[in-house]
PDB file of N, CA and C in Angstrom:
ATOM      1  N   UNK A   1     -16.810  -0.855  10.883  1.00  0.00           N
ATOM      2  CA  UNK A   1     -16.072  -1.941  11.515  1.00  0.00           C
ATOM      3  C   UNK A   1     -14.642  -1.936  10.967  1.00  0.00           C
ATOM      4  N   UNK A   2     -13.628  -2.133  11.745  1.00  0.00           N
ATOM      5  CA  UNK A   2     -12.174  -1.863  11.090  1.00  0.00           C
ATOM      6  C   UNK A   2     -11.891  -3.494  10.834  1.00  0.00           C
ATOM      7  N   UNK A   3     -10.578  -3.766  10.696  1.00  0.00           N
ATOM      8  CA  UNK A   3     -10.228  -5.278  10.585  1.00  0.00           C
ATOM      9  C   UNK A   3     -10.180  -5.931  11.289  1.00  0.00           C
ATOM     10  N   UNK A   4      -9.475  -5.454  12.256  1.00  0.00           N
ATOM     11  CA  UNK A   4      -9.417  -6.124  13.911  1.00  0.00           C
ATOM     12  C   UNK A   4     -10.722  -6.212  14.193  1.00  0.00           C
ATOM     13  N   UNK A   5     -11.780  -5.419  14.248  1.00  0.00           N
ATOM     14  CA  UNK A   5     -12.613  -5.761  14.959  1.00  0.00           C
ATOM     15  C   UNK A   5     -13.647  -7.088  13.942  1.00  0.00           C
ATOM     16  N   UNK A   6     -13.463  -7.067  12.770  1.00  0.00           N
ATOM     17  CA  UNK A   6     -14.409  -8.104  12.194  1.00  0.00           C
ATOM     18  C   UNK A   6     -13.221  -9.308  12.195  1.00  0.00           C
ATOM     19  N   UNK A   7     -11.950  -9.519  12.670  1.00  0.00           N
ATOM     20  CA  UNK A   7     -10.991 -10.655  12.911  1.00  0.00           C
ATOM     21  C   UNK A   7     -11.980 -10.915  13.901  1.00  0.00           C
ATOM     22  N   UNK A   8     -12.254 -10.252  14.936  1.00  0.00           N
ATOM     23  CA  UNK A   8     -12.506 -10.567  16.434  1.00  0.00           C
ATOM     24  C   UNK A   8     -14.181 -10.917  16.117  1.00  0.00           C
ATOM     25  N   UNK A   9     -15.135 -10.348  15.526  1.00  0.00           N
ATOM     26  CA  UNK A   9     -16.142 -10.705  15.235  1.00  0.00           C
ATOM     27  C   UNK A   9     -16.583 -12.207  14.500  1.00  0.00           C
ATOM     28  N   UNK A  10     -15.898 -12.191  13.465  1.00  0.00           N
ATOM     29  CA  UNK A  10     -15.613 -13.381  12.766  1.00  0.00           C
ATOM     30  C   UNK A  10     -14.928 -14.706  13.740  1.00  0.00           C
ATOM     31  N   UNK A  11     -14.122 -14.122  14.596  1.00  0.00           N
ATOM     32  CA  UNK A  11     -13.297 -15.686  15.523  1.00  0.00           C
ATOM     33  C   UNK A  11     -14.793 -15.587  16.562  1.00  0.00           C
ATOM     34  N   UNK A  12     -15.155 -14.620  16.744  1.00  0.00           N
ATOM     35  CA  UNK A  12     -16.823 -15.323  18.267  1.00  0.00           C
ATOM     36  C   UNK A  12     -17.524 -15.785  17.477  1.00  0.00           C
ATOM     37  N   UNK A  13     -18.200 -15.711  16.120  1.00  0.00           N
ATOM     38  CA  UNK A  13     -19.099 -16.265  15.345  1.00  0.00           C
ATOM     39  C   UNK A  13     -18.550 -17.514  15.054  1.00  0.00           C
ATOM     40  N   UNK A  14     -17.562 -18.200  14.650  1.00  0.00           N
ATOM     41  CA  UNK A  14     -16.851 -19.099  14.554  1.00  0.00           C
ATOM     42  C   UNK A  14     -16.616 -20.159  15.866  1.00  0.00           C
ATOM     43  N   UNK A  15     -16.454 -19.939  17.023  1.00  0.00           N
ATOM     44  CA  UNK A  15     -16.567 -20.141  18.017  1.00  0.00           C
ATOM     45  C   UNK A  15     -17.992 -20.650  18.759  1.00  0.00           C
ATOM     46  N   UNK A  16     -18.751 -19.748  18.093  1.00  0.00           N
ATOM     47  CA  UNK A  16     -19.747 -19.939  18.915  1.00  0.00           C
ATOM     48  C   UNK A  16     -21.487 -20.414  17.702  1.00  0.00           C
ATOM     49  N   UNK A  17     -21.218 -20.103  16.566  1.00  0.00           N
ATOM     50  CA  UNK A  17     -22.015 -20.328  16.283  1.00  0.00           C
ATOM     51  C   UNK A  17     -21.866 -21.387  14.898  1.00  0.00           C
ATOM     52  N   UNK A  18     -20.081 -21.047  14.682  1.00  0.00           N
ATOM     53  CA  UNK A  18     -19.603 -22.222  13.532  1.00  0.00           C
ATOM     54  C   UNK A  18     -19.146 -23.590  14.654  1.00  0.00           C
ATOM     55  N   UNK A  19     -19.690 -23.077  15.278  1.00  0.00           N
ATOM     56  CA  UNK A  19     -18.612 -24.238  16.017  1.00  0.00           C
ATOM     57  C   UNK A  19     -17.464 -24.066  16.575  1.00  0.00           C
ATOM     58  N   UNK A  20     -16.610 -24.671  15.108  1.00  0.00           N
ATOM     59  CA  UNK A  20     -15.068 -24.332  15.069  1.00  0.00           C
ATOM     60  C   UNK A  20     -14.493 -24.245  14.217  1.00  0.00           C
ATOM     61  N   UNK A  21     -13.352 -23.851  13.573  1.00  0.00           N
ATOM     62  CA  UNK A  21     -12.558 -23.476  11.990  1.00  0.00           C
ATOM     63  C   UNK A  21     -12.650 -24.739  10.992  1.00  0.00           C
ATOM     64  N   UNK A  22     -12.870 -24.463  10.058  1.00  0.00           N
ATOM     65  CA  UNK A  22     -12.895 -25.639   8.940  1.00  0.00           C
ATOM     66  C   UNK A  22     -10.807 -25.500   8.905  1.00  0.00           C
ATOM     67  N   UNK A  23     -10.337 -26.677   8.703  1.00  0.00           N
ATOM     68  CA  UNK A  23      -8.666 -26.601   8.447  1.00  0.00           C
ATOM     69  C   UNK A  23      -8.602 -25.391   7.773  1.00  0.00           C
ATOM     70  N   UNK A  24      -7.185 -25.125   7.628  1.00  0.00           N
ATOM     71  CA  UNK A  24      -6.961 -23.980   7.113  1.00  0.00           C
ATOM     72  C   UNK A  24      -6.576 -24.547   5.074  1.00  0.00           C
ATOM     73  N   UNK A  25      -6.837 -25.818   5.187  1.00  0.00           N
ATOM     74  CA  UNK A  25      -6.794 -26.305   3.756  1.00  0.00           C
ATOM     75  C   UNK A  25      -7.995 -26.488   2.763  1.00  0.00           C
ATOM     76  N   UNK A  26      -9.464 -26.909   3.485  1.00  0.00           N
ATOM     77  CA  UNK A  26     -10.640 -26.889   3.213  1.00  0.00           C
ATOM     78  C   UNK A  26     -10.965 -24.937   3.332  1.00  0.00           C
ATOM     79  N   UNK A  27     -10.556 -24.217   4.318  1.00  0.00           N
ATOM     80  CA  UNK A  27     -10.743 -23.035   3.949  1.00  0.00           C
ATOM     81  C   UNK A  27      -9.916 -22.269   2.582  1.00  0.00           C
ATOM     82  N   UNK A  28      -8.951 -22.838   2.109  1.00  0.00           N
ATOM     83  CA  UNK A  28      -8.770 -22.220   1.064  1.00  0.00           C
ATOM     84  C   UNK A  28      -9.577 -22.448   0.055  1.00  0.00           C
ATOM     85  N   UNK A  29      -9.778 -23.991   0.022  1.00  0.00           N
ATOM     86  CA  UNK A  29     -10.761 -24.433  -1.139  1.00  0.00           C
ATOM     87  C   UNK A  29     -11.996 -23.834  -1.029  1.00  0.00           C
ATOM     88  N   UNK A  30     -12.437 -23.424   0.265  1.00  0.00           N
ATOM     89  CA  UNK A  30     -13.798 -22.760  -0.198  1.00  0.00           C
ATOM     90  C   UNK A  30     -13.398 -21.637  -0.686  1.00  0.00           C
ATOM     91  N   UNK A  31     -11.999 -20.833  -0.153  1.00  0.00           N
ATOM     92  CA  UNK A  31     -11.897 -19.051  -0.456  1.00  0.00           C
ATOM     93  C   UNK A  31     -12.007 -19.176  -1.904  1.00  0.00           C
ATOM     94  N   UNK A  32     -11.367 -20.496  -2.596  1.00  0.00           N
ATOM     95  CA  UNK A  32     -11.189 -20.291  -4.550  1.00  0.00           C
ATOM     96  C   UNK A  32     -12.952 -20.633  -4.967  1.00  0.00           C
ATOM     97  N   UNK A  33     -13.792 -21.311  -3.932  1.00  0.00           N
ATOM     98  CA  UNK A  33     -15.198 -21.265  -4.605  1.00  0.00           C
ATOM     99  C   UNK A  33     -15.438 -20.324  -5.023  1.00  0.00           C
ATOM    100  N   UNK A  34     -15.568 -19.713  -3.553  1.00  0.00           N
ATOM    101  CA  UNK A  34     -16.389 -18.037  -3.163  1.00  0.00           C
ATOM    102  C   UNK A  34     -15.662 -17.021  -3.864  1.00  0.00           C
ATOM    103  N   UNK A  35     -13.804 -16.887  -4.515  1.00  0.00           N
ATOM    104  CA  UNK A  35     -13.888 -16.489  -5.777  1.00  0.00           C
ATOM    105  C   UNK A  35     -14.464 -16.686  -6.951  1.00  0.00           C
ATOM    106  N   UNK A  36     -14.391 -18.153  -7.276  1.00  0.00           N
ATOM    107  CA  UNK A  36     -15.395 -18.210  -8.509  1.00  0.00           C
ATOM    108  C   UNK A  36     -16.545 -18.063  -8.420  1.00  0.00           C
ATOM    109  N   UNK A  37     -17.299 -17.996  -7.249  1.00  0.00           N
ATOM    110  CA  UNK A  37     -18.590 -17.060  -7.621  1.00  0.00           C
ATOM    111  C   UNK A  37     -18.710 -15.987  -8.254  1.00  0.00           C
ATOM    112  N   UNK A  38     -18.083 -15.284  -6.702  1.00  0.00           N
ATOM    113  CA  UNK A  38     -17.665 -13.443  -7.666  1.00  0.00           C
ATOM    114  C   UNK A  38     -17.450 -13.389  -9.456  1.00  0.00           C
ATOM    115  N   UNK A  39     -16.322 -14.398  -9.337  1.00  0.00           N
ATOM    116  CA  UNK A  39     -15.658 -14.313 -10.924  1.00  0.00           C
ATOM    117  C   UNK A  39     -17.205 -14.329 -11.750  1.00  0.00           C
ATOM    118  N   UNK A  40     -18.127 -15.117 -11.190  1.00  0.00           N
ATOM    119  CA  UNK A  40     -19.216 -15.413 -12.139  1.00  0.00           C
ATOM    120  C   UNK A  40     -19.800 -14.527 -12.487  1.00  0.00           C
ATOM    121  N   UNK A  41     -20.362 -13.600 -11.510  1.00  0.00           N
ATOM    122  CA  UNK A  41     -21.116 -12.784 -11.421  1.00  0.00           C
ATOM    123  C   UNK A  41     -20.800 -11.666 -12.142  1.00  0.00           C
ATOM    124  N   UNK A  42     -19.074 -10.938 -11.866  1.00  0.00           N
ATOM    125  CA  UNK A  42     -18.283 -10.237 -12.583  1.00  0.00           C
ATOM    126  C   UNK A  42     -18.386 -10.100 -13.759  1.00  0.00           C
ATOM    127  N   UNK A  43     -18.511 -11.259 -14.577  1.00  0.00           N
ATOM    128  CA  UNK A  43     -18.355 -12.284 -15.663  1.00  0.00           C
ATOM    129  C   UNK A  43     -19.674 -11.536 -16.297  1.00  0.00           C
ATOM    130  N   UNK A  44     -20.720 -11.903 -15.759  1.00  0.00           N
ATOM    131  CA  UNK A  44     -22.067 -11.912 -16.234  1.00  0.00           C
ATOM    132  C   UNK A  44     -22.622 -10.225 -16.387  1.00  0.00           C
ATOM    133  N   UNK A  45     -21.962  -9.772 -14.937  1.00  0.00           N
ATOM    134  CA  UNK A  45     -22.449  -8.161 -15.575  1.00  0.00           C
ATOM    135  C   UNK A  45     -21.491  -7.122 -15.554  1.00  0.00           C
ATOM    136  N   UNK A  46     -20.692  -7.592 -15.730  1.00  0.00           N
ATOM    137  CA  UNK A  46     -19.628  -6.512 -16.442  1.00  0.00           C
ATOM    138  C   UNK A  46     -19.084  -6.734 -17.753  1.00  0.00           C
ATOM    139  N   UNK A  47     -18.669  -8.552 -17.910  1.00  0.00           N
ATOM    140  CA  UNK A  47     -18.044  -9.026 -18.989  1.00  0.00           C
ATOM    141  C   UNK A  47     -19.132  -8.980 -20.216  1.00  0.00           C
ATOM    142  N   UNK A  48     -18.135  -9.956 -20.771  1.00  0.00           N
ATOM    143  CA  UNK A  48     -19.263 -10.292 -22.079  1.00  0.00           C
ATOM    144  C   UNK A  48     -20.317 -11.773 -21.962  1.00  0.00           C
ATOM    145  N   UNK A  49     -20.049 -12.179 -20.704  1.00  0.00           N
ATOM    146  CA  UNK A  49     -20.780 -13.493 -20.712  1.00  0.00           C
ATOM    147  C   UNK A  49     -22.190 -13.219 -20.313  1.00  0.00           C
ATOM    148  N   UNK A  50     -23.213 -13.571 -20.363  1.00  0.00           N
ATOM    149  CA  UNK A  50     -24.442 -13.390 -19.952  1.00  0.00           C
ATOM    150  C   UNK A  50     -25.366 -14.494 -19.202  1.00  0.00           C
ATOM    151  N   UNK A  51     -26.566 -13.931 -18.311  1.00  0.00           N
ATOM    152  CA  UNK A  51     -26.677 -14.876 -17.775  1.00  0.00           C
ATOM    153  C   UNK A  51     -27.830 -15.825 -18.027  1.00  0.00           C
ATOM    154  N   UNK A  52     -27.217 -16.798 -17.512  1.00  0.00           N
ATOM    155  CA  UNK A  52     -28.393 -18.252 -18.289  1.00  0.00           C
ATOM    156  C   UNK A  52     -30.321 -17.483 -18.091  1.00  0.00           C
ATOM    157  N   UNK A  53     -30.891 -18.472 -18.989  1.00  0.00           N
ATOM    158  CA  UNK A  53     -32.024 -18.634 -18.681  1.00  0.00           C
ATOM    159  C   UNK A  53     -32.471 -19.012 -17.008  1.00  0.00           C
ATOM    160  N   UNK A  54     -33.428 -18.349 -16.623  1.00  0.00           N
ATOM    161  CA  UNK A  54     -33.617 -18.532 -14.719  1.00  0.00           C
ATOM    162  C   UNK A  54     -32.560 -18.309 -13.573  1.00  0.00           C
ATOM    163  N   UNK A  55     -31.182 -18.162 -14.599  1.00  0.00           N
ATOM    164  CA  UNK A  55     -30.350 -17.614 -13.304  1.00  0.00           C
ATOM    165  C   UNK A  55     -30.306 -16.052 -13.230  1.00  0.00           C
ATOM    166  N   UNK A  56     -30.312 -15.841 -11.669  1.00  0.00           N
ATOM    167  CA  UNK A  56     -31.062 -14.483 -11.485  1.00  0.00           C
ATOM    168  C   UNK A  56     -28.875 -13.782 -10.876  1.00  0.00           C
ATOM    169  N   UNK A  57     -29.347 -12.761 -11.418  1.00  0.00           N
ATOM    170  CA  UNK A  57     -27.817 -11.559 -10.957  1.00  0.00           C
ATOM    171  C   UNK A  57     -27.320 -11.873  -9.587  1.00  0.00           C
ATOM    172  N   UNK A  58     -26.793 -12.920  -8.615  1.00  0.00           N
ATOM    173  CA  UNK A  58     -26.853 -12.867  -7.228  1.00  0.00           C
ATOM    174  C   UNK A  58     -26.208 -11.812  -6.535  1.00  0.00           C
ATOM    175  N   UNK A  59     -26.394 -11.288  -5.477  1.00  0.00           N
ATOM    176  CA  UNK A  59     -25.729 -10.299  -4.772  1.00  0.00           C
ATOM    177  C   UNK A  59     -24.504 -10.144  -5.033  1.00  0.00           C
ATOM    178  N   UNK A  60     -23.775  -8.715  -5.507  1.00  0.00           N
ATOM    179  CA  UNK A  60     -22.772  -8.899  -6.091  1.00  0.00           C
ATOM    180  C   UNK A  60     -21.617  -8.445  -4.251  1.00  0.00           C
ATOM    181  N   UNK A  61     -22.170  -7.794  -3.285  1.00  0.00           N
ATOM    182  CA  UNK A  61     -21.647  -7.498  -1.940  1.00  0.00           C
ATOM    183  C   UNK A  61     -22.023  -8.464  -1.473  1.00  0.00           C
ATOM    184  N   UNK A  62     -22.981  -9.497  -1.359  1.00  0.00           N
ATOM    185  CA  UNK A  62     -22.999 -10.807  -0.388  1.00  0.00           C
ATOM    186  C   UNK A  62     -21.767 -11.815  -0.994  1.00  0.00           C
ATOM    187  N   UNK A  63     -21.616 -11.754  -2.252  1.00  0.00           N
ATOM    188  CA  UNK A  63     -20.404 -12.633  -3.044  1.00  0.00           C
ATOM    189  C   UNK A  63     -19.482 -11.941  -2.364  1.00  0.00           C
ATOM    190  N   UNK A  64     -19.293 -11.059  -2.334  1.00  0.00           N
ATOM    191  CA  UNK A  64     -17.933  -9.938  -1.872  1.00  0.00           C
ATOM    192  C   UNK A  64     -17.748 -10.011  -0.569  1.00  0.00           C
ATOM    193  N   UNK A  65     -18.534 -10.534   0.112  1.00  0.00           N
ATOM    194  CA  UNK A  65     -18.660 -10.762   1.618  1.00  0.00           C
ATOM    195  C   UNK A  65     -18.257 -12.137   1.874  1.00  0.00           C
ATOM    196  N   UNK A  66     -18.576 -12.661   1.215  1.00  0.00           N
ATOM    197  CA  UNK A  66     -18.221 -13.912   1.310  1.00  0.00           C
ATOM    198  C   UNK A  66     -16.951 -14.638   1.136  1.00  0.00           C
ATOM    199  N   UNK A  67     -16.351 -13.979   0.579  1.00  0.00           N
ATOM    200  CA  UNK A  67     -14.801 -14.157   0.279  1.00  0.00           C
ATOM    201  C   UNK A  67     -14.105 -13.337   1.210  1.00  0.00           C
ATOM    202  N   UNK A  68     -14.529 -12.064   1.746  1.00  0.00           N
ATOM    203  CA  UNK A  68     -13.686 -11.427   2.878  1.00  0.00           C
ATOM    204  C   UNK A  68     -13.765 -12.361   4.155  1.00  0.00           C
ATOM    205  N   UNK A  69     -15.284 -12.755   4.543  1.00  0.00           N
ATOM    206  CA  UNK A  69     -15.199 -14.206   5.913  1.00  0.00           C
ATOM    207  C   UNK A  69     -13.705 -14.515   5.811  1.00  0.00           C
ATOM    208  N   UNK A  70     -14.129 -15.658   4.575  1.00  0.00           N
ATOM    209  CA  UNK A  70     -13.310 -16.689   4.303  1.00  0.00           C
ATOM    210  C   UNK A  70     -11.641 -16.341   4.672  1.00  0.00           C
ATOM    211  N   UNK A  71     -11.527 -15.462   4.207  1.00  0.00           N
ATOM    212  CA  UNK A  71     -10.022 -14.567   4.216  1.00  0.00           C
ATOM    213  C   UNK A  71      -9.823 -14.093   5.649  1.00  0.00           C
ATOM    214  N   UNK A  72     -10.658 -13.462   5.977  1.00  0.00           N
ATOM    215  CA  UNK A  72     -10.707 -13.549   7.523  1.00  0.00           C
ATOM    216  C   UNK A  72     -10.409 -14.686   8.569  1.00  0.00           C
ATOM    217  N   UNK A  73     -11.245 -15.926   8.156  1.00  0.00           N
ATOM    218  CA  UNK A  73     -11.235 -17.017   8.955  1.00  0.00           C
ATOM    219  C   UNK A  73      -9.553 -17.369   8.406  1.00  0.00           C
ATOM    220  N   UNK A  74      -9.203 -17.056   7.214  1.00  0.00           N
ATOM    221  CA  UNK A  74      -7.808 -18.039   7.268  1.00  0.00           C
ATOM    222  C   UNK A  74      -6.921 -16.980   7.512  1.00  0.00           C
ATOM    223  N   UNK A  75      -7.058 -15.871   7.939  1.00  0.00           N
ATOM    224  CA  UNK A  75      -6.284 -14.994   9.007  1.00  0.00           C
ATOM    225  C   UNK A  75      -6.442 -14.830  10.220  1.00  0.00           C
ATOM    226  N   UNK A  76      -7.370 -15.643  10.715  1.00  0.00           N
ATOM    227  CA  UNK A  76      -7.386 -15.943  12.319  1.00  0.00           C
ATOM    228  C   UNK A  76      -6.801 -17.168  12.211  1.00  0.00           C
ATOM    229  N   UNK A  77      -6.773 -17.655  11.295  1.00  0.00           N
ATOM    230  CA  UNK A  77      -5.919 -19.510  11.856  1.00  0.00           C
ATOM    231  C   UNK A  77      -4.849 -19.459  11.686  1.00  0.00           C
ATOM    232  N   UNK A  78      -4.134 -18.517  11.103  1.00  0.00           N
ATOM    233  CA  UNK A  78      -2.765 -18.374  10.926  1.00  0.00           C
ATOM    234  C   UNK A  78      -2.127 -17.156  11.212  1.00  0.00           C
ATOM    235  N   UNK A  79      -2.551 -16.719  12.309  1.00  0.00           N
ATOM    236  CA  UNK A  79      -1.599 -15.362  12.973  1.00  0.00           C
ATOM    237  C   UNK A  79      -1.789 -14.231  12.321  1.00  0.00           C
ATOM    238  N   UNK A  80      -2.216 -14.046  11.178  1.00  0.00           N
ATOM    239  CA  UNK A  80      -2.214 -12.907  10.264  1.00  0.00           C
ATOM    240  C   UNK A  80      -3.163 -11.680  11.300  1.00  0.00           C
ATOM    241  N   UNK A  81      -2.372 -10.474  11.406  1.00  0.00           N
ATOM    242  CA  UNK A  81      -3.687  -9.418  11.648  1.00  0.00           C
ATOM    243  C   UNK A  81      -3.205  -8.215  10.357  1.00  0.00           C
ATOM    244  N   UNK A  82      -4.679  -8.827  10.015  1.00  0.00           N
ATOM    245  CA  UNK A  82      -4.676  -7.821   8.412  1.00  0.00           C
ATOM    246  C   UNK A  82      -4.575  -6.190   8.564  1.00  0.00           C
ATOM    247  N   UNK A  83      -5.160  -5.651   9.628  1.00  0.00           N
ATOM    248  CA  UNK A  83      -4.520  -4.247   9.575  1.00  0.00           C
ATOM    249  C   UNK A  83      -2.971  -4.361   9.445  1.00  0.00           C
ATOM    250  N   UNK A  84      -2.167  -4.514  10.031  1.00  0.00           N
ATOM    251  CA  UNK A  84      -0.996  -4.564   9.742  1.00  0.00           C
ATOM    252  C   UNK A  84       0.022  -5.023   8.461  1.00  0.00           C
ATOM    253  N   UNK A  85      -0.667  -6.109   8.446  1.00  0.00           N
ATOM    254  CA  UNK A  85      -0.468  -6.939   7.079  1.00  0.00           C
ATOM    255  C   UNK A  85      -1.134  -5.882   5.467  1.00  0.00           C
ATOM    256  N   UNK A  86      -2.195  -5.401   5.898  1.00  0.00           N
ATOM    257  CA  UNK A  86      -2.769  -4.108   4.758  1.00  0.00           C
ATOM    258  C   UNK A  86      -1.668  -3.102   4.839  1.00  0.00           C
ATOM    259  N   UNK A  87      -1.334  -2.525   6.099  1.00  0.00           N
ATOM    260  CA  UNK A  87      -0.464  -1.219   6.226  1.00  0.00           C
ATOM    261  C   UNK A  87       0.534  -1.642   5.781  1.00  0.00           C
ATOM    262  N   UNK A  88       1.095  -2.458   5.827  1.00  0.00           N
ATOM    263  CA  UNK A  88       2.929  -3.302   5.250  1.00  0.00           C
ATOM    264  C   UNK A  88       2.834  -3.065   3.946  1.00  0.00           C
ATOM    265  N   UNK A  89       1.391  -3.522   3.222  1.00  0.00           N
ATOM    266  CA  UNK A  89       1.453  -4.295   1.889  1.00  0.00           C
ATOM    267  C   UNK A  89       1.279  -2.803   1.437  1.00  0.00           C
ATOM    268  N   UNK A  90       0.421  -1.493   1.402  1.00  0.00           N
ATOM    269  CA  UNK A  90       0.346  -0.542   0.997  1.00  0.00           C
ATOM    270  C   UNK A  90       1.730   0.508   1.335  1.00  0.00           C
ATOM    271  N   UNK A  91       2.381   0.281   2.234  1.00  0.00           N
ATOM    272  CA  UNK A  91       3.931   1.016   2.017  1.00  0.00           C
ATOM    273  C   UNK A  91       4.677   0.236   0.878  1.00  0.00           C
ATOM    274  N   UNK A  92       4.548  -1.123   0.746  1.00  0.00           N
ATOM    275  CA  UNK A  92       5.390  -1.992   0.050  1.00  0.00           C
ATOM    276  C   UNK A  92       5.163  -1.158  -1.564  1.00  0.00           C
ATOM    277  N   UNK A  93       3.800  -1.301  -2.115  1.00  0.00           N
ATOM    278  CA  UNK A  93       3.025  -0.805  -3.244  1.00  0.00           C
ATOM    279  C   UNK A  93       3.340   0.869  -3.552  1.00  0.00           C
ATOM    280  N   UNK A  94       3.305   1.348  -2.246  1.00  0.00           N
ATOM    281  CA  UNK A  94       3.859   2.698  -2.587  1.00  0.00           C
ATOM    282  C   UNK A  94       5.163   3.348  -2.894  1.00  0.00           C
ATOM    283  N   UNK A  95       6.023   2.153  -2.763  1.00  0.00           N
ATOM    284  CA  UNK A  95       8.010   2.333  -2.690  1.00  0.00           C
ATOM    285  C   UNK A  95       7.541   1.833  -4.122  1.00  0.00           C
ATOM    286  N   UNK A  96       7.270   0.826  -4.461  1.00  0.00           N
ATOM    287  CA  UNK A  96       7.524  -0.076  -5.415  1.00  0.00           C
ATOM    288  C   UNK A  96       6.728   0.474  -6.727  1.00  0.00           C
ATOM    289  N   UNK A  97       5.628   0.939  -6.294  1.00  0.00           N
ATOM    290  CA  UNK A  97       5.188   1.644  -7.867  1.00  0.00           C
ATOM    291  C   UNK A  97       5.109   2.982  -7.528  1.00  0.00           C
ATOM    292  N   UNK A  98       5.502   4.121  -7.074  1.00  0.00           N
ATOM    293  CA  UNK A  98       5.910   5.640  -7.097  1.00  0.00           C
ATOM    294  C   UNK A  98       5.924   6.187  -8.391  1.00  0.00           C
ATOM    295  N   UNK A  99       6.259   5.495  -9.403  1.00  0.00           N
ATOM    296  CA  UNK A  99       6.103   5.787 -10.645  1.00  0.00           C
ATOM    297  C   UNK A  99       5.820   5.421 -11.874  1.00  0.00           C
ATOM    298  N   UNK A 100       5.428   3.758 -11.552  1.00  0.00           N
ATOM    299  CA  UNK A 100       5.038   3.101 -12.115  1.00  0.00           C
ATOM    300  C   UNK A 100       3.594   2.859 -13.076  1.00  0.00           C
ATOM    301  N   UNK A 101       2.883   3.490 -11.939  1.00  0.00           N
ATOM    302  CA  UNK A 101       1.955   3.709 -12.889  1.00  0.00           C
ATOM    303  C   UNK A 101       1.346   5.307 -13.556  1.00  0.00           C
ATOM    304  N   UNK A 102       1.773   6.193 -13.025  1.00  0.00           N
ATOM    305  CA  UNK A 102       1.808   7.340 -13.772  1.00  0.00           C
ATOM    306  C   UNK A 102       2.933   7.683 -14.923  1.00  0.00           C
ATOM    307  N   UNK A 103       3.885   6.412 -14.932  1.00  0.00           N
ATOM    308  CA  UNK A 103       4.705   6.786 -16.361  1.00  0.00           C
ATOM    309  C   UNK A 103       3.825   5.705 -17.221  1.00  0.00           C
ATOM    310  N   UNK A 104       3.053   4.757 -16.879  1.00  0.00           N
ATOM    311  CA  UNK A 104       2.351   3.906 -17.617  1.00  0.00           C
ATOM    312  C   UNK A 104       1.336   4.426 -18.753  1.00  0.00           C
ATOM    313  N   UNK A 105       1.904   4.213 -20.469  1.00  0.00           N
ATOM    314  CA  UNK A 105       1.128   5.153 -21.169  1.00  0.00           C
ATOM    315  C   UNK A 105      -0.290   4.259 -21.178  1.00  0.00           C
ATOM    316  N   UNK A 106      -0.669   2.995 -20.535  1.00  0.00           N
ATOM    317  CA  UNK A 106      -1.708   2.670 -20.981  1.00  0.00           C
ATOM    318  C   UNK A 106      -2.806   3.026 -20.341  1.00  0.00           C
ATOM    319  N   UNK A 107      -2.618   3.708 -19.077  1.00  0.00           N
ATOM    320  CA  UNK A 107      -3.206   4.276 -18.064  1.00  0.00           C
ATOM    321  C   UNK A 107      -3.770   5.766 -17.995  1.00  0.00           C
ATOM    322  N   UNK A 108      -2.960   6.361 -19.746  1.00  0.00           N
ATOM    323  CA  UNK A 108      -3.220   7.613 -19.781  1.00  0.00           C
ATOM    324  C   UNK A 108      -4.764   7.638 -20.695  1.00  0.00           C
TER     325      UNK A 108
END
């Protein structure tokens, strides 16, 4: 599935089976939940934090999914089409660090 097509997937599911868009202000607040999930999870099996008694590892791609929706839905409410917006931001990254991180000794 490319971007456009899960923009376009995501706005008929939204449409038709969300209803209709949560504001584009309540969608941010959920996008920083559905980061701090991830963060949790991250946290728990990569970091040094570990996880509680009875809490079980949750899907670490359904967390990851869950924050792309979200990002999705608040790029259909606000004009954004992320292929383009990706292709911009990766020329931008490629002018801007060309050498940045291969002169970086911490990277060696």
């Amino acid at each position: 599935m490319t971007l456009q097509e899960a923009q376009q997937t995501v706005d008929q599911w939204i449409n038709t089976i969300g209803v209709r868009y949560f504001s584009e202000l309540t969608n941010t607040a959920i996008l920083m939940e559905e980061v701090g999930e991830l963060a949790r999870i991250m946290a728990r099996t990569y970091g040094d934090q570990s996880f509680k008694a009875g809490e079980d590892g949750r899907n670490l791609g359904d967390e990851m999914a869950d924050v792309l929706f979200v990002l999705i839905c608040l790029a259909n409410q606000t004009g954004v089409d992320l292929t383009s917006a990706l292709e911009e931001n990766l020329i931008k990254k490629t002018k801007r660090d060309a050498n940045r991180h291969r002169n970086n000794e911490k990277l060696h």
